[in-house]
C-alpha atoms as a PDB file:
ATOM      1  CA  UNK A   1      67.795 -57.019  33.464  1.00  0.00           C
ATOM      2  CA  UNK A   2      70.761 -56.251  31.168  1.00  0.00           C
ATOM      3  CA  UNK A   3      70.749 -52.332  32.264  1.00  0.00           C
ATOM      4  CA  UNK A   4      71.182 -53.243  36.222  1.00  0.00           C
ATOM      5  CA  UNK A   5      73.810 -55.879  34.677  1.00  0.00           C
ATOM      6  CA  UNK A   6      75.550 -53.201  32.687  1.00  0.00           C
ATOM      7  CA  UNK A   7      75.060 -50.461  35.868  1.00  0.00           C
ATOM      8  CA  UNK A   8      77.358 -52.947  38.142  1.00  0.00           C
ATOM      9  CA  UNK A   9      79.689 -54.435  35.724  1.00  0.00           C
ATOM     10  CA  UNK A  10      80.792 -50.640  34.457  1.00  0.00           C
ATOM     11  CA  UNK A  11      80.561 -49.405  38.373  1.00  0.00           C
ATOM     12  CA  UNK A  12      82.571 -52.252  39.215  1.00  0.00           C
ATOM     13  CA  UNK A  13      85.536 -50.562  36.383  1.00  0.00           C
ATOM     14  CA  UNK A  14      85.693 -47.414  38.162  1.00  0.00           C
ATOM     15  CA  UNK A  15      85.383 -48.822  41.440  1.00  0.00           C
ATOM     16  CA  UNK A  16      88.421 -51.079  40.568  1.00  0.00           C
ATOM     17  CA  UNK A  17      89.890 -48.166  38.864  1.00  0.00           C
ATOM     18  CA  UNK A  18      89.760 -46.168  42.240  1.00  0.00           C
ATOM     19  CA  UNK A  19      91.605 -48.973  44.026  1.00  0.00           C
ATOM     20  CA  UNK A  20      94.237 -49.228  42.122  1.00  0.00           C
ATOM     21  CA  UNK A  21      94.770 -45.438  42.022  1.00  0.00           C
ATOM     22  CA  UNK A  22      94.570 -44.645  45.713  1.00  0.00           C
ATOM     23  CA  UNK A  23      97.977 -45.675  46.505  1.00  0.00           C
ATOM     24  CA  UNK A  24      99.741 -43.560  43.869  1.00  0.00           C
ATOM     25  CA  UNK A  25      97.843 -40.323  44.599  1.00  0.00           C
ATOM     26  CA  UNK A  26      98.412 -40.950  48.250  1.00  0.00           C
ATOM     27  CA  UNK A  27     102.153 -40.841  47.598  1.00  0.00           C
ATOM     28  CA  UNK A  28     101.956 -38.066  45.223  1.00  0.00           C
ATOM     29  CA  UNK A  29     100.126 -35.774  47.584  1.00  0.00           C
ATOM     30  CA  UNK A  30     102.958 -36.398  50.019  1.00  0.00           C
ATOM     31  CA  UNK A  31     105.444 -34.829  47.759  1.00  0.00           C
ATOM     32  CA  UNK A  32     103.692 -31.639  47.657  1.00  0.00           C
ATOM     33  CA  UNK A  33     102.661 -31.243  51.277  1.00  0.00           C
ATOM     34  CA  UNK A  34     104.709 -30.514  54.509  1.00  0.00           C
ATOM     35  CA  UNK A  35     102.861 -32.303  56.824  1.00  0.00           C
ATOM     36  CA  UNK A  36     102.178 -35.376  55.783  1.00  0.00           C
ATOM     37  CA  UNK A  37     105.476 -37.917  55.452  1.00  0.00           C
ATOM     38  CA  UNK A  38     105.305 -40.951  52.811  1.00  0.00           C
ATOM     39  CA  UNK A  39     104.645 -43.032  56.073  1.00  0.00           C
ATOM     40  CA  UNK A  40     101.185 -41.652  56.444  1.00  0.00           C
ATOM     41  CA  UNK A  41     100.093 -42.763  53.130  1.00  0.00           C
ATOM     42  CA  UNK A  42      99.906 -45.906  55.258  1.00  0.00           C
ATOM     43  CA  UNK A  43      96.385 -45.173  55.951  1.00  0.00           C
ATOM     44  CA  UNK A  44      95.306 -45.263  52.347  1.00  0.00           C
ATOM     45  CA  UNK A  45      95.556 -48.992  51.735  1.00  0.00           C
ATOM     46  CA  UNK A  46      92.448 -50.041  54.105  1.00  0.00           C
ATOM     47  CA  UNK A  47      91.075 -47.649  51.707  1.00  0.00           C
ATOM     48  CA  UNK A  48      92.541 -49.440  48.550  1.00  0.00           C
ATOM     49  CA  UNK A  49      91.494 -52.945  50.056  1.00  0.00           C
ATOM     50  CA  UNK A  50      87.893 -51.527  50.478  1.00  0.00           C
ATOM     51  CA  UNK A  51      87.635 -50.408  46.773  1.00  0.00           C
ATOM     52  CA  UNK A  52      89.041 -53.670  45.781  1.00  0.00           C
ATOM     53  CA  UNK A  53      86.538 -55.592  47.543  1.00  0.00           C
ATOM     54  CA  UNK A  54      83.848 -53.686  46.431  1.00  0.00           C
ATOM     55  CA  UNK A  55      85.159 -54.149  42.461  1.00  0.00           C
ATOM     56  CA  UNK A  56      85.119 -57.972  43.168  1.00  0.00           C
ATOM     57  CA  UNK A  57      81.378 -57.459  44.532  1.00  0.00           C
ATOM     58  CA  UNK A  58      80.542 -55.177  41.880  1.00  0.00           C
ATOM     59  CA  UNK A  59      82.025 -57.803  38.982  1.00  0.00           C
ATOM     60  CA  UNK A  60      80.271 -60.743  40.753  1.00  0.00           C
ATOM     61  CA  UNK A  61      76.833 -59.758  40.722  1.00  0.00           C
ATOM     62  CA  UNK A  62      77.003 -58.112  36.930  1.00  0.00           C
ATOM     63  CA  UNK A  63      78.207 -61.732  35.962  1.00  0.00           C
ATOM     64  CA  UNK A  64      75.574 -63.250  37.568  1.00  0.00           C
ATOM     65  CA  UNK A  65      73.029 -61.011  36.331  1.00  0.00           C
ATOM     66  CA  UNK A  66      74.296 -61.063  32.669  1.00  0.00           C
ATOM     67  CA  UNK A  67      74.524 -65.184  33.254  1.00  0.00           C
ATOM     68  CA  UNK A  68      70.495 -65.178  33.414  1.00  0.00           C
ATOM     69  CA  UNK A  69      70.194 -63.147  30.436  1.00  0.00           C
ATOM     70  CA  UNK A  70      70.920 -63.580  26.472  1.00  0.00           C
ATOM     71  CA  UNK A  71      72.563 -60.105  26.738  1.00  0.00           C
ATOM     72  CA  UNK A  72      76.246 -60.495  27.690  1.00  0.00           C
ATOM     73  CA  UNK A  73      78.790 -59.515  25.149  1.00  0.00           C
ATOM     74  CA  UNK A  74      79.898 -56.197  26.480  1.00  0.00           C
ATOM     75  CA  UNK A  75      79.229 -56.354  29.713  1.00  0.00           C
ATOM     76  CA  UNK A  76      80.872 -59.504  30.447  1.00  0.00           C
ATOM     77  CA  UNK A  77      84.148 -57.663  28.937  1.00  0.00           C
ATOM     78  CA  UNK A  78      83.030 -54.692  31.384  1.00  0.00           C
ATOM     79  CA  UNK A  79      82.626 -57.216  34.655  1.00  0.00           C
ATOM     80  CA  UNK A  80      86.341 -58.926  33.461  1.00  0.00           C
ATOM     81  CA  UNK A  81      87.843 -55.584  33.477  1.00  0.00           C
ATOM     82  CA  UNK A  82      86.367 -54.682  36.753  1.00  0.00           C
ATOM     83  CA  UNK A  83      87.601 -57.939  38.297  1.00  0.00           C
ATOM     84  CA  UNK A  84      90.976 -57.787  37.310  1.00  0.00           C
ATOM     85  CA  UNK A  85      90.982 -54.121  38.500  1.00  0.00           C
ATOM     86  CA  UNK A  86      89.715 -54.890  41.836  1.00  0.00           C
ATOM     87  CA  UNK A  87      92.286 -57.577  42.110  1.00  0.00           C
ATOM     88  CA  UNK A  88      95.106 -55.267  41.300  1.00  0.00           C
ATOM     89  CA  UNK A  89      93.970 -53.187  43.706  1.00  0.00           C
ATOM     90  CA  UNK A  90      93.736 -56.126  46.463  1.00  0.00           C
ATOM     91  CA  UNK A  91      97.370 -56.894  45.314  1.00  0.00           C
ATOM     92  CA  UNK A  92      98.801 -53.392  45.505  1.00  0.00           C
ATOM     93  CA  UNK A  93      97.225 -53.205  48.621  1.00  0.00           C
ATOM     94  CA  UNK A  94      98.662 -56.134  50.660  1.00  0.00           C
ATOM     95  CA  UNK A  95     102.209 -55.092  49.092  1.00  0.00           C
ATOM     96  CA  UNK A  96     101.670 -52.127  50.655  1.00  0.00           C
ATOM     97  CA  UNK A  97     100.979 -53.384  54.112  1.00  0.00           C
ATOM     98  CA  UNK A  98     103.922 -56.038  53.480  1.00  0.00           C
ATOM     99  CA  UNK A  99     106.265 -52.797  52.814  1.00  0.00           C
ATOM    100  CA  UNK A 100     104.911 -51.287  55.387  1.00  0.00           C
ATOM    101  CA  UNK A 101     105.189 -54.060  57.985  1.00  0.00           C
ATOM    102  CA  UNK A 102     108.648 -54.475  57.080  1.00  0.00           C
ATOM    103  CA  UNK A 103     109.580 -51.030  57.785  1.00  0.00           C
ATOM    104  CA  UNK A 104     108.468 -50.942  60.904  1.00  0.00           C
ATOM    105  CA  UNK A 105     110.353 -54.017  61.830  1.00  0.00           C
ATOM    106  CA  UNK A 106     113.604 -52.439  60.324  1.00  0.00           C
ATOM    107  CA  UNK A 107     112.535 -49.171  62.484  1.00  0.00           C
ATOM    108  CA  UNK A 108     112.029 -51.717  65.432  1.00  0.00           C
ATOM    109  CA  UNK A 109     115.439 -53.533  65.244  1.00  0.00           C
ATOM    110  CA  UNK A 110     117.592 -50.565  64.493  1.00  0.00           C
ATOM    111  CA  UNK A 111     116.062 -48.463  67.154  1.00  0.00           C
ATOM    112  CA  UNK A 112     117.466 -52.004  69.672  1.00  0.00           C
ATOM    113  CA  UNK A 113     121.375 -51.058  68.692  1.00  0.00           C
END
């Protein structure tokens, strides 16, 4: 029971690891390419949220697994990583949208003058 523990809570690190990375390499491809503008990174954070998500799911069901059995010690540190990962992820993701949001309601109001 401790392997399909150990399975999510370390799947739930990289998942959460993913999230929080899609952002930045969505800005940094823009740099280098000439047809995508920083706005169209825009479509990466239902992307990040996703991952996030699925980190918190991940984390979740290796502590519950690891809660039923006497093996725990590593895994638990695995599934605590994972959740604060996937919740790093959630947050850069709805600061994203935020910046977003407000960009297009600067865009909105000086496009009125």
């Amino acid at each position: 029971m401790s392997r399909a523990g150990n399975g999510s809570a370390w799947g739930s690190v990289v998942v959460g690891l993913a999230s929080v990375a899609t952002l930045p390499v969505a800005i940094y491809v823009t740099r280098f390419s000439g047809s995508y503008d920083l706005l169209h990174t825009g479509f990466a954070i239902p992307v990040a949220a996703v991952l996030g998500f699925a980190a918190l799911v991940l984390s979740r069901s290796a502590r519950r697994r690891t809660s039923v059995s006497l093996a725990g010690g590593g895994v638990h540190r695995a599934a605590t990583a994972g959740q604060v990962l996937g919740i790093l992820g959630l947050c850069l993701a709805a600061s994203a949208l935020v910046a977003l949001g407000v960009y297009g309601l600067l865009e909105y109001v000086g496009s009125r003058e």
